[in-house]
C-alpha atoms as a PDB file:
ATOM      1  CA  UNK A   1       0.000   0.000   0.000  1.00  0.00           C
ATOM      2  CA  UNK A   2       1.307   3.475  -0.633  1.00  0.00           C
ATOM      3  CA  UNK A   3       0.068   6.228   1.270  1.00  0.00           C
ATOM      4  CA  UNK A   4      -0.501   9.552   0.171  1.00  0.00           C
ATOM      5  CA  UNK A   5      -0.952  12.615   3.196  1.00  0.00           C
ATOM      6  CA  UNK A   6      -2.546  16.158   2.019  1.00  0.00           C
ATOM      7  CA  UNK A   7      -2.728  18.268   4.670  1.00  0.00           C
ATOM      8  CA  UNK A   8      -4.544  20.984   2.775  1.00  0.00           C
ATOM      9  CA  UNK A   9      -7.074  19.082   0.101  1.00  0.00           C
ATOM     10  CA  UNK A  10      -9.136  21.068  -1.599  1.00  0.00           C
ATOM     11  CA  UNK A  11     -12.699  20.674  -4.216  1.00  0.00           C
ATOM     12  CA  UNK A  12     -11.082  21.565  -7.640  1.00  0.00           C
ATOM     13  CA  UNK A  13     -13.721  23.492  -9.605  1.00  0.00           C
ATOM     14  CA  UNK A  14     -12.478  23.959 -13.084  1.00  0.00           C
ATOM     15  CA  UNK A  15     -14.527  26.490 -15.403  1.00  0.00           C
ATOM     16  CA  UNK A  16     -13.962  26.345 -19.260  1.00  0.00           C
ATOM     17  CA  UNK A  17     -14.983  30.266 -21.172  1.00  0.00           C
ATOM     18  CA  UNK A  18     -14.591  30.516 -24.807  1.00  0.00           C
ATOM     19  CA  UNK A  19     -12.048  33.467 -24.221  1.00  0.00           C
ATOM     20  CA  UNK A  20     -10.828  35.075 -20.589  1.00  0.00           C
ATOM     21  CA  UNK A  21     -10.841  38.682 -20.814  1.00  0.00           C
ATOM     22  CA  UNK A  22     -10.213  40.681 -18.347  1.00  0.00           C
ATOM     23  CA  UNK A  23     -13.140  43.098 -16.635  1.00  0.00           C
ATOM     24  CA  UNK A  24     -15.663  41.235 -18.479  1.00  0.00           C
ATOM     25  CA  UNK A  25     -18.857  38.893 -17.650  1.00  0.00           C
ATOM     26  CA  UNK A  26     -18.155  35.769 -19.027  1.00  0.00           C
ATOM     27  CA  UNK A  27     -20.543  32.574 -19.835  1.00  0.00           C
ATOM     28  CA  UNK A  28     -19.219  29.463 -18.678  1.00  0.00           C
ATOM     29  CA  UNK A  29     -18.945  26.765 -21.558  1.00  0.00           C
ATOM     30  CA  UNK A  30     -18.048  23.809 -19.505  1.00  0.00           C
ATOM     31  CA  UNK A  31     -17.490  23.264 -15.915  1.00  0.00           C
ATOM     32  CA  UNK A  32     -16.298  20.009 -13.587  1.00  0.00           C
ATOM     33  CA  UNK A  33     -15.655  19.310  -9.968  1.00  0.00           C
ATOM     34  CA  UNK A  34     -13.646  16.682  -8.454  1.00  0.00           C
ATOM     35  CA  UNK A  35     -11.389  15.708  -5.024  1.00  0.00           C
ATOM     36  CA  UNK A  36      -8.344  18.247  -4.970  1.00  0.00           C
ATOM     37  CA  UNK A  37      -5.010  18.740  -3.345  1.00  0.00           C
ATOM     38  CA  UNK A  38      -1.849  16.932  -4.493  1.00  0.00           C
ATOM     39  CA  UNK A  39      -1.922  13.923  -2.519  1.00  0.00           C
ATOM     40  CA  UNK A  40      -5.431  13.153  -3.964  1.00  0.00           C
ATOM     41  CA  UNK A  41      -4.108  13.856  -7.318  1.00  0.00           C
ATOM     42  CA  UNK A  42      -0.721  11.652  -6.719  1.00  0.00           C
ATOM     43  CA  UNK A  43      -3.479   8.519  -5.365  1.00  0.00           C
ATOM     44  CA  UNK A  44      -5.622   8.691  -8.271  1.00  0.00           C
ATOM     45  CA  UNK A  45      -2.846   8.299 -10.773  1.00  0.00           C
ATOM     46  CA  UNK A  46      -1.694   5.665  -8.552  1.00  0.00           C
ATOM     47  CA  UNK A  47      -4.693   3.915  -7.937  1.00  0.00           C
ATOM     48  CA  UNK A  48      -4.654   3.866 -12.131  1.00  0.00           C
ATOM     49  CA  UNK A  49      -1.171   2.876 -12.073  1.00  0.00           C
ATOM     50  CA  UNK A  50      -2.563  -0.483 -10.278  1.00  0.00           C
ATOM     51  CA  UNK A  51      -1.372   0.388  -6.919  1.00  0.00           C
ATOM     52  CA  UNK A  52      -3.537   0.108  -4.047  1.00  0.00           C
ATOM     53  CA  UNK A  53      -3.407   3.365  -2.160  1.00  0.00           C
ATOM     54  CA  UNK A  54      -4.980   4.977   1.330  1.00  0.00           C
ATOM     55  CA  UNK A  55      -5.311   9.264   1.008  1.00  0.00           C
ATOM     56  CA  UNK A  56      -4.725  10.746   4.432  1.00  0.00           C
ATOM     57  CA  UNK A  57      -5.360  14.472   5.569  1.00  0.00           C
ATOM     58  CA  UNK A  58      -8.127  16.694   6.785  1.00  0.00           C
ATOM     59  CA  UNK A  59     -11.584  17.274   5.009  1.00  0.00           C
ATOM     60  CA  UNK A  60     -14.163  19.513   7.148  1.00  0.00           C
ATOM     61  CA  UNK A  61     -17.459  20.955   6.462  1.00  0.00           C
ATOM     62  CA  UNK A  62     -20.021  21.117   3.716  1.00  0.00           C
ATOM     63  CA  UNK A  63     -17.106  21.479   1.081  1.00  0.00           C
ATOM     64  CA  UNK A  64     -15.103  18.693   3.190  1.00  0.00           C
ATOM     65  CA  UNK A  65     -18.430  16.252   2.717  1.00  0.00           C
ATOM     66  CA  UNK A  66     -18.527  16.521  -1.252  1.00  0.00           C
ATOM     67  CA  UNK A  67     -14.797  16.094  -1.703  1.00  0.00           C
ATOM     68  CA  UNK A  68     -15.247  12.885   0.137  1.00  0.00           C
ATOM     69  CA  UNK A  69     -18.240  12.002  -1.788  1.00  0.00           C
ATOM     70  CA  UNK A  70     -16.474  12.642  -5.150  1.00  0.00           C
ATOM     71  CA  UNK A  71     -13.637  10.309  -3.557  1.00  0.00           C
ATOM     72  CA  UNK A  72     -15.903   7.913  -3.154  1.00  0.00           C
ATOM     73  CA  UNK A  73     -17.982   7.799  -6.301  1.00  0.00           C
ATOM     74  CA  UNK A  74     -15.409   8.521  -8.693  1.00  0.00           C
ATOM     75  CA  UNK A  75     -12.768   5.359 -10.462  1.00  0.00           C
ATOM     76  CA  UNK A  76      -9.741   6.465 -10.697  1.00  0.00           C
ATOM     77  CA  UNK A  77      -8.066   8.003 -13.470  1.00  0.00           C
ATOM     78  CA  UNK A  78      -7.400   5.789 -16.727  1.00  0.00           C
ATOM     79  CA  UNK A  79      -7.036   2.143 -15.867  1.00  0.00           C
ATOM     80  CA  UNK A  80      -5.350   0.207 -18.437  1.00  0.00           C
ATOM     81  CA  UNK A  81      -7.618  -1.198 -20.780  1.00  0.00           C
ATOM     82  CA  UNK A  82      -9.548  -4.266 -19.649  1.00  0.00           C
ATOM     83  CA  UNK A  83      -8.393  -3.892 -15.981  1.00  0.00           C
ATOM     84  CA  UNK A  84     -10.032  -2.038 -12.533  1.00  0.00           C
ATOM     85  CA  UNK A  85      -8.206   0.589 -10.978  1.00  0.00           C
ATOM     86  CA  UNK A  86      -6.399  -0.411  -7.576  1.00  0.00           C
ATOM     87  CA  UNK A  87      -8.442   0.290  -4.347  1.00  0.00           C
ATOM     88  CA  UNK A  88      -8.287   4.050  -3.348  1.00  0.00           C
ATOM     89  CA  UNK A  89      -9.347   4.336   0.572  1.00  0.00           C
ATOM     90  CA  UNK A  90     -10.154   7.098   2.131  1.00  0.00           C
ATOM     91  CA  UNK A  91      -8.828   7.763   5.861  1.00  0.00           C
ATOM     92  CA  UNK A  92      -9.073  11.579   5.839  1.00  0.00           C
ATOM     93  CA  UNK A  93      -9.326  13.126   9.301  1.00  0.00           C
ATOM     94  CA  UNK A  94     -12.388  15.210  10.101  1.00  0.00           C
ATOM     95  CA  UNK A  95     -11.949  18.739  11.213  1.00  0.00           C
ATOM     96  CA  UNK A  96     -15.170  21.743  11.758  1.00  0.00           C
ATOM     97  CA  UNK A  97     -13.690  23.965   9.488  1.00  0.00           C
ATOM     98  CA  UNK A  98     -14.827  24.180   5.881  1.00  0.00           C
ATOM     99  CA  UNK A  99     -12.642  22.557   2.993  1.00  0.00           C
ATOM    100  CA  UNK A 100     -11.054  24.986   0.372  1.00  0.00           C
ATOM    101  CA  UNK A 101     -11.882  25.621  -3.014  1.00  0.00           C
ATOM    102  CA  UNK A 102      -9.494  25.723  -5.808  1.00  0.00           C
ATOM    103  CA  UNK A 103     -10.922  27.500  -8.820  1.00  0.00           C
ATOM    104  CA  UNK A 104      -9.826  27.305 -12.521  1.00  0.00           C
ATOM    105  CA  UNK A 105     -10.978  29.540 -15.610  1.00  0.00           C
ATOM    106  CA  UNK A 106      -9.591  27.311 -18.531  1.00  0.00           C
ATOM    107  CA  UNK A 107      -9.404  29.796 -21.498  1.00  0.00           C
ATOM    108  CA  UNK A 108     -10.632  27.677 -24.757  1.00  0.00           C
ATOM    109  CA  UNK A 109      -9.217  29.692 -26.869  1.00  0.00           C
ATOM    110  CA  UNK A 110      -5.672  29.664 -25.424  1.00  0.00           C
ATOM    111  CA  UNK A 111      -5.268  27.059 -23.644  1.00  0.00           C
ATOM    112  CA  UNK A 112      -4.143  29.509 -20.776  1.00  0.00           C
ATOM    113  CA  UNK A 113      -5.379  28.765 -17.263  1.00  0.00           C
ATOM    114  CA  UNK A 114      -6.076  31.010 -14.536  1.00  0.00           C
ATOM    115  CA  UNK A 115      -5.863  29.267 -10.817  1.00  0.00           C
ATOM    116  CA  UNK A 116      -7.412  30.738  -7.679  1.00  0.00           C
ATOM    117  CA  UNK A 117      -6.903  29.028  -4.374  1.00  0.00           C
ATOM    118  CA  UNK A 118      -8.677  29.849  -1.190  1.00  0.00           C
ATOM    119  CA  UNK A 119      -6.014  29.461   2.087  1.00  0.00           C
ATOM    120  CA  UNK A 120      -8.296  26.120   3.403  1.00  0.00           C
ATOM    121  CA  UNK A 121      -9.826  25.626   7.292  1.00  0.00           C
ATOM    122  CA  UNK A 122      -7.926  26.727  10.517  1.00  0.00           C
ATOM    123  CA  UNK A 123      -6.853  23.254  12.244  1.00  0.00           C
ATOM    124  CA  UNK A 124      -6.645  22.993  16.085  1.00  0.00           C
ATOM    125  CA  UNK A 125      -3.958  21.514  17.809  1.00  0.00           C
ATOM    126  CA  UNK A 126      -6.470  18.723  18.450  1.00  0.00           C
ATOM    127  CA  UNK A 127      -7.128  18.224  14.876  1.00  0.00           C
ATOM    128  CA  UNK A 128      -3.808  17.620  14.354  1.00  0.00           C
ATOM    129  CA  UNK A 129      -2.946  15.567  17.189  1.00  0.00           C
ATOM    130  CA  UNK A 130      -6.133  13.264  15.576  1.00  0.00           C
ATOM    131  CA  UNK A 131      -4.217  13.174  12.117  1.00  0.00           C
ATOM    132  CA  UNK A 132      -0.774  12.661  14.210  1.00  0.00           C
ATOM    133  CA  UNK A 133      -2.186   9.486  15.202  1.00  0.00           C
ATOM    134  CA  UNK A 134      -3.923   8.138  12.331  1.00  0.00           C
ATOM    135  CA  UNK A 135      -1.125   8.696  10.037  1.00  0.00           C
ATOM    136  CA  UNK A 136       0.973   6.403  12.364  1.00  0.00           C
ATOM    137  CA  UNK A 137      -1.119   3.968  12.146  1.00  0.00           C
ATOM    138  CA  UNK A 138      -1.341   4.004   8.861  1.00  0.00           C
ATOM    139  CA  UNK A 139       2.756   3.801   8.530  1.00  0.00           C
ATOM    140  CA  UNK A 140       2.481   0.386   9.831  1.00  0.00           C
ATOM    141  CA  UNK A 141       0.873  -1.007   6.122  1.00  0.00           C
ATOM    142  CA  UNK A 142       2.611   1.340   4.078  1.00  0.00           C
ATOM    143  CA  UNK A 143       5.519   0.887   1.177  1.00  0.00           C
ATOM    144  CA  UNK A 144       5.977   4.515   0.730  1.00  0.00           C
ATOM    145  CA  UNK A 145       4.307   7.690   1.605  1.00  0.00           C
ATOM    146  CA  UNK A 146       4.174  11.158  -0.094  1.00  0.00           C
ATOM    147  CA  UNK A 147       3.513  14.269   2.388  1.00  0.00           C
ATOM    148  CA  UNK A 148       2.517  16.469  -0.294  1.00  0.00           C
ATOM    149  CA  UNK A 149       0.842  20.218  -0.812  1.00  0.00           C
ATOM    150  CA  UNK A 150       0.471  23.301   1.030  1.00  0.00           C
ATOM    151  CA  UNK A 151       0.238  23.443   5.108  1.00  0.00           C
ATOM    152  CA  UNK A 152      -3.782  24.755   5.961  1.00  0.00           C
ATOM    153  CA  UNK A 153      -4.155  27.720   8.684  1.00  0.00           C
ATOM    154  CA  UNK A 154      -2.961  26.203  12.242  1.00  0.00           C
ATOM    155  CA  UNK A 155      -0.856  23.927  10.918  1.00  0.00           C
ATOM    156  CA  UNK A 156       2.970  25.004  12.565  1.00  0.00           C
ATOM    157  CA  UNK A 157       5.797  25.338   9.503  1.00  0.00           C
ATOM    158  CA  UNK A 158       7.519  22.211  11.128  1.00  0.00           C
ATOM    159  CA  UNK A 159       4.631  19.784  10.313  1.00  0.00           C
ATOM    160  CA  UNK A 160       5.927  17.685   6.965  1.00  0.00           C
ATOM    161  CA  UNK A 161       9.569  17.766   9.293  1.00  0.00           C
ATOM    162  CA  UNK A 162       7.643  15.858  11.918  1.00  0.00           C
ATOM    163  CA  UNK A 163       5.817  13.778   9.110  1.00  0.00           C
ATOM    164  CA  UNK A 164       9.098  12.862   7.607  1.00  0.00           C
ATOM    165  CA  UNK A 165      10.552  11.768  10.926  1.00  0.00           C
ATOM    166  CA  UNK A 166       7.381   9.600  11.705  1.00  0.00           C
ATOM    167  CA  UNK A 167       8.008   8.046   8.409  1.00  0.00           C
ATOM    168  CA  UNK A 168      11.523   7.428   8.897  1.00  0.00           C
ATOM    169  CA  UNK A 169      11.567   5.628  12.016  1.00  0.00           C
ATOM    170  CA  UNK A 170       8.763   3.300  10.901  1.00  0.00           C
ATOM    171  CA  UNK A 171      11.043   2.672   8.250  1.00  0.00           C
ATOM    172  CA  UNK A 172       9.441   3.615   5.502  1.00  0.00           C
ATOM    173  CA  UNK A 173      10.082   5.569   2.384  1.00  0.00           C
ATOM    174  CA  UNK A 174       8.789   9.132   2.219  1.00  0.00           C
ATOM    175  CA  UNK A 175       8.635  11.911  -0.782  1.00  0.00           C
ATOM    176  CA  UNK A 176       8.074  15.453   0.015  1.00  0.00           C
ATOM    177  CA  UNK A 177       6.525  18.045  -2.004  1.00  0.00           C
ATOM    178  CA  UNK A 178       5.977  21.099  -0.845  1.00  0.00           C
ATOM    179  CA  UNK A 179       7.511  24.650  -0.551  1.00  0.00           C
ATOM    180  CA  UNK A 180       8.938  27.278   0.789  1.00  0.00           C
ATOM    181  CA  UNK A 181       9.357  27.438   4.779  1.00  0.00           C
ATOM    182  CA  UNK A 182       7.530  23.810   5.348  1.00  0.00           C
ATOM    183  CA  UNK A 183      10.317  22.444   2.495  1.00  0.00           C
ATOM    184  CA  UNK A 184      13.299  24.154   3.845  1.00  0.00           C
ATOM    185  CA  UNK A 185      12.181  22.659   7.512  1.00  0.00           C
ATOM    186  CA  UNK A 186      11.067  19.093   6.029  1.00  0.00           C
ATOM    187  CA  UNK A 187      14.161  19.123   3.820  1.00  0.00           C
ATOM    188  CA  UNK A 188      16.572  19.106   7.263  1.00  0.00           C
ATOM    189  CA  UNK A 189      14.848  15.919   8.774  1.00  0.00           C
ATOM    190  CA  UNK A 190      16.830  14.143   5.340  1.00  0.00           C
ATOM    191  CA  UNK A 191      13.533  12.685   3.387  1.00  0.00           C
ATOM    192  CA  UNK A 192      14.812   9.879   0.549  1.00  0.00           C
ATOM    193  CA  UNK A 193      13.223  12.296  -2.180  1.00  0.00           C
ATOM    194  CA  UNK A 194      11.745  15.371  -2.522  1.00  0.00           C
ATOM    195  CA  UNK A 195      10.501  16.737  -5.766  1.00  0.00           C
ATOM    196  CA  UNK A 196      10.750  20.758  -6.748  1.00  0.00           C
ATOM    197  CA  UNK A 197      10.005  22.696  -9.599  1.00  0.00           C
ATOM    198  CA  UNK A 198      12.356  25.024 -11.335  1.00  0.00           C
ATOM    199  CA  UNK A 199      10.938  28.175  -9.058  1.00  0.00           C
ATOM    200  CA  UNK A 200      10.255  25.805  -5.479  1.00  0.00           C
ATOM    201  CA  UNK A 201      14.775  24.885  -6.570  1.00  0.00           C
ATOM    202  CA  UNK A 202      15.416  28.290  -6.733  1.00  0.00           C
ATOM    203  CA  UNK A 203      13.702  29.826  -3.447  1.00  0.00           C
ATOM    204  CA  UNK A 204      15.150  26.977  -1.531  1.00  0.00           C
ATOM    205  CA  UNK A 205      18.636  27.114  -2.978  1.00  0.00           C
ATOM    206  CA  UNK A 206      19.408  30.882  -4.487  1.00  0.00           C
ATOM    207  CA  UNK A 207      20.240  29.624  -7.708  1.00  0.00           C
ATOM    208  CA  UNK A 208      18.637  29.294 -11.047  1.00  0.00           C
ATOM    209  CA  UNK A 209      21.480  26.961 -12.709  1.00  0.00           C
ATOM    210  CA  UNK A 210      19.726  23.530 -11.837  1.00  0.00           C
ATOM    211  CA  UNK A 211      22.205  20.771 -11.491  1.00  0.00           C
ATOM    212  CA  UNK A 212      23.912  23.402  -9.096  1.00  0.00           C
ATOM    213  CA  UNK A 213      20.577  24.203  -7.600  1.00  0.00           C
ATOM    214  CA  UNK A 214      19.711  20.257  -7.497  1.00  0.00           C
ATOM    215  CA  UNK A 215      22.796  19.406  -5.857  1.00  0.00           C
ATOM    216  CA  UNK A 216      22.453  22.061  -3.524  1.00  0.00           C
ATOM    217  CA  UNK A 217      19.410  20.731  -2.342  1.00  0.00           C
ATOM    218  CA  UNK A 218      20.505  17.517  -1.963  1.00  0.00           C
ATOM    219  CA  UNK A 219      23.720  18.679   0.348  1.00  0.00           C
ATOM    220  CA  UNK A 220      20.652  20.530   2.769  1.00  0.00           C
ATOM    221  CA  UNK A 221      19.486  16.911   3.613  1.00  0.00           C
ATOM    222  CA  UNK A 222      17.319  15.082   1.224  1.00  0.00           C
ATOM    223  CA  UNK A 223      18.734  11.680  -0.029  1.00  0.00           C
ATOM    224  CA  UNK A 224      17.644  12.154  -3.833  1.00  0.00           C
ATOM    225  CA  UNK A 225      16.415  15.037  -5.309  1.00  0.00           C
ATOM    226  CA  UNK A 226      14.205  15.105  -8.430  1.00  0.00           C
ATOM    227  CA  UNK A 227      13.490  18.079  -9.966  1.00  0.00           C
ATOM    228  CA  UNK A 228      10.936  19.335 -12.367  1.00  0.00           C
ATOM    229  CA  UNK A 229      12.011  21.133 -15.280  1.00  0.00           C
ATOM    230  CA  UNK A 230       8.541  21.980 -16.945  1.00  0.00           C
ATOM    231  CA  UNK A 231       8.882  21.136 -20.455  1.00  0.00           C
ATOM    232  CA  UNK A 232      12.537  19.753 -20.350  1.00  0.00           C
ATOM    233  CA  UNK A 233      11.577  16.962 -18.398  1.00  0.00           C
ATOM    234  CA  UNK A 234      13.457  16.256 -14.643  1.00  0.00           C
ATOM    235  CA  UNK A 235      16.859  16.029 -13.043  1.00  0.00           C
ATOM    236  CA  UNK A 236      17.587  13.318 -10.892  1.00  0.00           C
ATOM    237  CA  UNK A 237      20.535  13.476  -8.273  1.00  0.00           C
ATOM    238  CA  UNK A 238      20.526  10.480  -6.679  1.00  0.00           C
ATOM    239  CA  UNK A 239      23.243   8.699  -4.145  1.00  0.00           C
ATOM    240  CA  UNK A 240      23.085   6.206  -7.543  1.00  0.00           C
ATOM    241  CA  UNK A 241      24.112   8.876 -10.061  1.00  0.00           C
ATOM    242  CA  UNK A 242      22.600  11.846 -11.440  1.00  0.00           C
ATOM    243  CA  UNK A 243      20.495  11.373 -14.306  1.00  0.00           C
ATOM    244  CA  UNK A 244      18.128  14.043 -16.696  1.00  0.00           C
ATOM    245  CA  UNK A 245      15.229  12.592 -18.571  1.00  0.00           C
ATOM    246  CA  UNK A 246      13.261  14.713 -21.381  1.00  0.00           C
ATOM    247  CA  UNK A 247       9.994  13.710 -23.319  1.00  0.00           C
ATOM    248  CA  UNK A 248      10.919  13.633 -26.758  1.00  0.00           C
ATOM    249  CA  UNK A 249       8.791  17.091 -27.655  1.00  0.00           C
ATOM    250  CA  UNK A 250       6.887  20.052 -25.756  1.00  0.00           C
ATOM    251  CA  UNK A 251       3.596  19.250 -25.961  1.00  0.00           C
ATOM    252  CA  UNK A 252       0.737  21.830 -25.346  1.00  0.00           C
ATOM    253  CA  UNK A 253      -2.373  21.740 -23.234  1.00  0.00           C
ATOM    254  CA  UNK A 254      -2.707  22.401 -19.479  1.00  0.00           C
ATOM    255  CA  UNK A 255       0.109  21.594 -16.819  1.00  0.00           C
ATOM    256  CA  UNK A 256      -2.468  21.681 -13.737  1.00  0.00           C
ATOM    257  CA  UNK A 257      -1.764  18.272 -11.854  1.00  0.00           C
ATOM    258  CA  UNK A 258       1.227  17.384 -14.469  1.00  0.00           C
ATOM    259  CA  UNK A 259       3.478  17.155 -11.183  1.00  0.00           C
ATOM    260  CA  UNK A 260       1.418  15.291  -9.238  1.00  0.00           C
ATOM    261  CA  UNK A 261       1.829  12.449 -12.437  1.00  0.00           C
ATOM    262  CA  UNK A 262       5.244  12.743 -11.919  1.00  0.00           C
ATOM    263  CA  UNK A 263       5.429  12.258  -8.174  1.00  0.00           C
ATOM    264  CA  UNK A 264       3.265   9.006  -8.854  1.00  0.00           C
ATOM    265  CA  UNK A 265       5.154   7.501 -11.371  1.00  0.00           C
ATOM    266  CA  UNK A 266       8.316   8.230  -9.031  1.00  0.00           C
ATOM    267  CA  UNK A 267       6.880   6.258  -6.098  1.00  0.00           C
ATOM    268  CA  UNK A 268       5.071   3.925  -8.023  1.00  0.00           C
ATOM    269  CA  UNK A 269       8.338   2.750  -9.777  1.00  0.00           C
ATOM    270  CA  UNK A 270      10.093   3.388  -6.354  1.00  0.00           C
ATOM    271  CA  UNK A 271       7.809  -0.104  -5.001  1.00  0.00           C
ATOM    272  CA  UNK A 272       7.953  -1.718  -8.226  1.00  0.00           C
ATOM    273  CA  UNK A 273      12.141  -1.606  -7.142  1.00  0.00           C
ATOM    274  CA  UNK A 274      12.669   0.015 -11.246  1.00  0.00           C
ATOM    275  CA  UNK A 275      15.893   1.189 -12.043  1.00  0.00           C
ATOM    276  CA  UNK A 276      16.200   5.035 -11.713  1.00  0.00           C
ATOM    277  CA  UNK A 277      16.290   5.565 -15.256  1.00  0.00           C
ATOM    278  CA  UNK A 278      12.727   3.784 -15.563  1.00  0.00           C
ATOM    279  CA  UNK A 279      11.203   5.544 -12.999  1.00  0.00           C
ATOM    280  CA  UNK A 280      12.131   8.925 -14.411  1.00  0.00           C
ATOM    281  CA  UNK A 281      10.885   7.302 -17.696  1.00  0.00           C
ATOM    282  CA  UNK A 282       7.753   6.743 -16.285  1.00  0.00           C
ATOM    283  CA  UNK A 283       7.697  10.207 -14.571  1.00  0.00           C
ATOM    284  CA  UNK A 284       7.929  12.367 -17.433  1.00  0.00           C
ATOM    285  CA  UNK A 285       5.659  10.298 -19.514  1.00  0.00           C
ATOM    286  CA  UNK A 286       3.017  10.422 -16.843  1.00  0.00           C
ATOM    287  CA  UNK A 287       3.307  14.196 -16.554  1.00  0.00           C
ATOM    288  CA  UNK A 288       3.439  14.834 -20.235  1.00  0.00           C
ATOM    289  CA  UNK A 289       0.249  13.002 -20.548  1.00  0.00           C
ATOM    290  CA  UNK A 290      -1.112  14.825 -17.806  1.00  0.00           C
ATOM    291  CA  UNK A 291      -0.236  18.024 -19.362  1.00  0.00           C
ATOM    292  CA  UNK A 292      -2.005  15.995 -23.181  1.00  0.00           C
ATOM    293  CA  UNK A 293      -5.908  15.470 -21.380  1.00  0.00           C
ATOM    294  CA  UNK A 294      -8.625  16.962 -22.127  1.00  0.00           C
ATOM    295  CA  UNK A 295      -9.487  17.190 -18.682  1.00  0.00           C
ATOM    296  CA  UNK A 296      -7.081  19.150 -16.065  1.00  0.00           C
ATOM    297  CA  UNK A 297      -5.079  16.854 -14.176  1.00  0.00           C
ATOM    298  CA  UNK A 298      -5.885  13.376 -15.703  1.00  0.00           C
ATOM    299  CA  UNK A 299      -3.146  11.567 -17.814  1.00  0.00           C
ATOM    300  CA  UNK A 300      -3.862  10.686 -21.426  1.00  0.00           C
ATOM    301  CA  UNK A 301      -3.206   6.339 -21.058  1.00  0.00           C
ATOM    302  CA  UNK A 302      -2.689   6.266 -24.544  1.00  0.00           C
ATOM    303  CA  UNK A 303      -0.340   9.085 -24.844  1.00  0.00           C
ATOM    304  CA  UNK A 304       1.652   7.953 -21.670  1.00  0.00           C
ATOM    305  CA  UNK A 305       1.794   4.298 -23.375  1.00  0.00           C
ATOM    306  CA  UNK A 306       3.017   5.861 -26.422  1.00  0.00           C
ATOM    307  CA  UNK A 307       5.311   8.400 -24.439  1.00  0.00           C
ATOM    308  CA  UNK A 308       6.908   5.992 -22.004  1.00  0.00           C
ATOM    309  CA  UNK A 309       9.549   4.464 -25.029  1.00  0.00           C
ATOM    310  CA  UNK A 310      10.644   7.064 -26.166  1.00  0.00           C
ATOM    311  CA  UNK A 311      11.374   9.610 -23.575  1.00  0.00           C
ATOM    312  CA  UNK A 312      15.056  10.472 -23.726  1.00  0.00           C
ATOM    313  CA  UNK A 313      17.337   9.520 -20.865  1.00  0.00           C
ATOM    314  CA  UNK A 314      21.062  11.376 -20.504  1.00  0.00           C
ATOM    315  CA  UNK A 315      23.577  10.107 -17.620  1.00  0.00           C
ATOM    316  CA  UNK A 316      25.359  12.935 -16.111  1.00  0.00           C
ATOM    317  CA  UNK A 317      28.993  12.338 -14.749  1.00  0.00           C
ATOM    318  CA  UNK A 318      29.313  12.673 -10.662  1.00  0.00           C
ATOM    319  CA  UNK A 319      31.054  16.133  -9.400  1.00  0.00           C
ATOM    320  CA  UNK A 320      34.592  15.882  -8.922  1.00  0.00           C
END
């Protein structure tokens, strides 16, 4: 089982307008609403993947009650043909405050889209003595866990470096993604991976160069770092090398969620004991279809079983 902690879900509303233009009224073409947050993102593609998977956090009020009905009702994200998607359990922690929203105007014409994201419920210290306890419990069953997303109201910057210890003297294998403070704190309690973007590198690290940035990263305490470099794929330095892995063209569409792919194809390969070149293989073809759907922050299963050959994998010598 691989287990997947958001701290901060969220109800993804995602609103498609013919054109976004500023100051105007606009009439909504197409709209859809679904669980939210990037460890439910990282489960469904998971769950997909064929990996049976528990989602941990806090969900509260009426918002918190139709997130968990959407978890419930919903498969998960393109199963491979003729199969069911892995189990996908929910073990959220209740809280009284209200769930966030996360709202995005897709324009239609563009492509563009335009995220707003409310901050999410204040959490007691209660609340989060209550997820404390269920998330050790849940260690106990787990092959790897991902502490992933933004920290809600109440929540003290330390939390994911509290997470990551938890995780690490159960013994088991823990990604972080998050950023700013709660990364630069989480980062020091030495997680095996975490996984930044080009901007979360360069506010962590000062630098914009980003095998210097990676390997800065790594030296602040993580084991491996993996970063994402958008449309040039991800750099992996790794105590088993350093490797960079590109798809084999830039694709348009819409990157919401494309990261969260990537952070499930990294743990699911991480289980499945791949090589580090296939699991970055897998990575960037899972975010690359992610960034192909139709719908924001699904992954295309035919374009990630086309992808997945022929993304391009480039072995970097060690620093002297």
């Amino acid at each position: 089982m691989i287990l997947t902690v958001t701290l901060n879900t969220a109800l993804d509303l995602t609103y498609g307008v013919p054109e976004l233009v500023p100051h105007a009224s606009h009439r909504v073409s197409d709209m859809s609403e679904r669980p939210g947050g990037k460890g439910l993102n990282v489960a469904r593609v998971l769950s997909a993947l064929g990996h049976e998977t528990v989602v941990t956090g806090f969900a509260g009020g009426s918002t918190g009650t139709v997130l968990r009905e959407l978890l419930a009702a919903r498969p998960a994200d393109a199963p491979a043909p003729g199969t069911a998607p892995a189990p996908l359990t929910d073990a959220l922690v209740a809280v009284a405050g209200n769930t966030r929203r996360t709202i995005a105007v897709v324009d239609r014409a563009t492509g563009d889209t335009t995220q707003l994201n409310e901050p999410g419920p204040l959490v007691t210290a209660d609340e989060w003595t209550a997820l404390l306890g269920r998330y050790e419990e849940l260690l106990a069953g787990a092959d790897a866990v991902a502490l992933c997303g933004s920290l809600p109201p109440g929540i003290h910057v330390g939390a994911y470096a509290e997470l990551v210890r938890a995780a690490r003297t159960a013994g088991v294998p823990v990604l972080l993604d998050t950023s700013g403070e709660p990364l630069r704190r989480g980062i020091a309690a030495r997680p095996d991976l975490i996984k930044p973007n080009a901007d979360e590198l360069a506010q962590l690290t000062g630098s914009r160069e980003p095998m210097r940035a990676t390997r800065d990263a790594r030296r602040r305490g993580a084991h491996g770092v993996i970063a994402s470099l958008g449309p040039d794929g991800m750099l992996a330095v790794t105590p088993d090398g350093i490797w960079q892995a590109a798809p084999p063209a830039r694709v348009p569409g819409n990157p919401t969620g494309a990261g969260d792919s990537a952070v499930a194809g990294l743990l699911s390969g991480l289980v499945e004991g791949l090589s580090w070149p296939d699991r970055l293989r897998r990575a960037v073809a899972l975010s690359t279809a992610t960034v192909l759907s139709p719908t924001a922050g699904d992954f295309d299963r035919a374009a990630y079983e086309e992808l997945l050959p022929r993304v391009g994998i480039e072995e970097h010598a060690p620093a002297a």
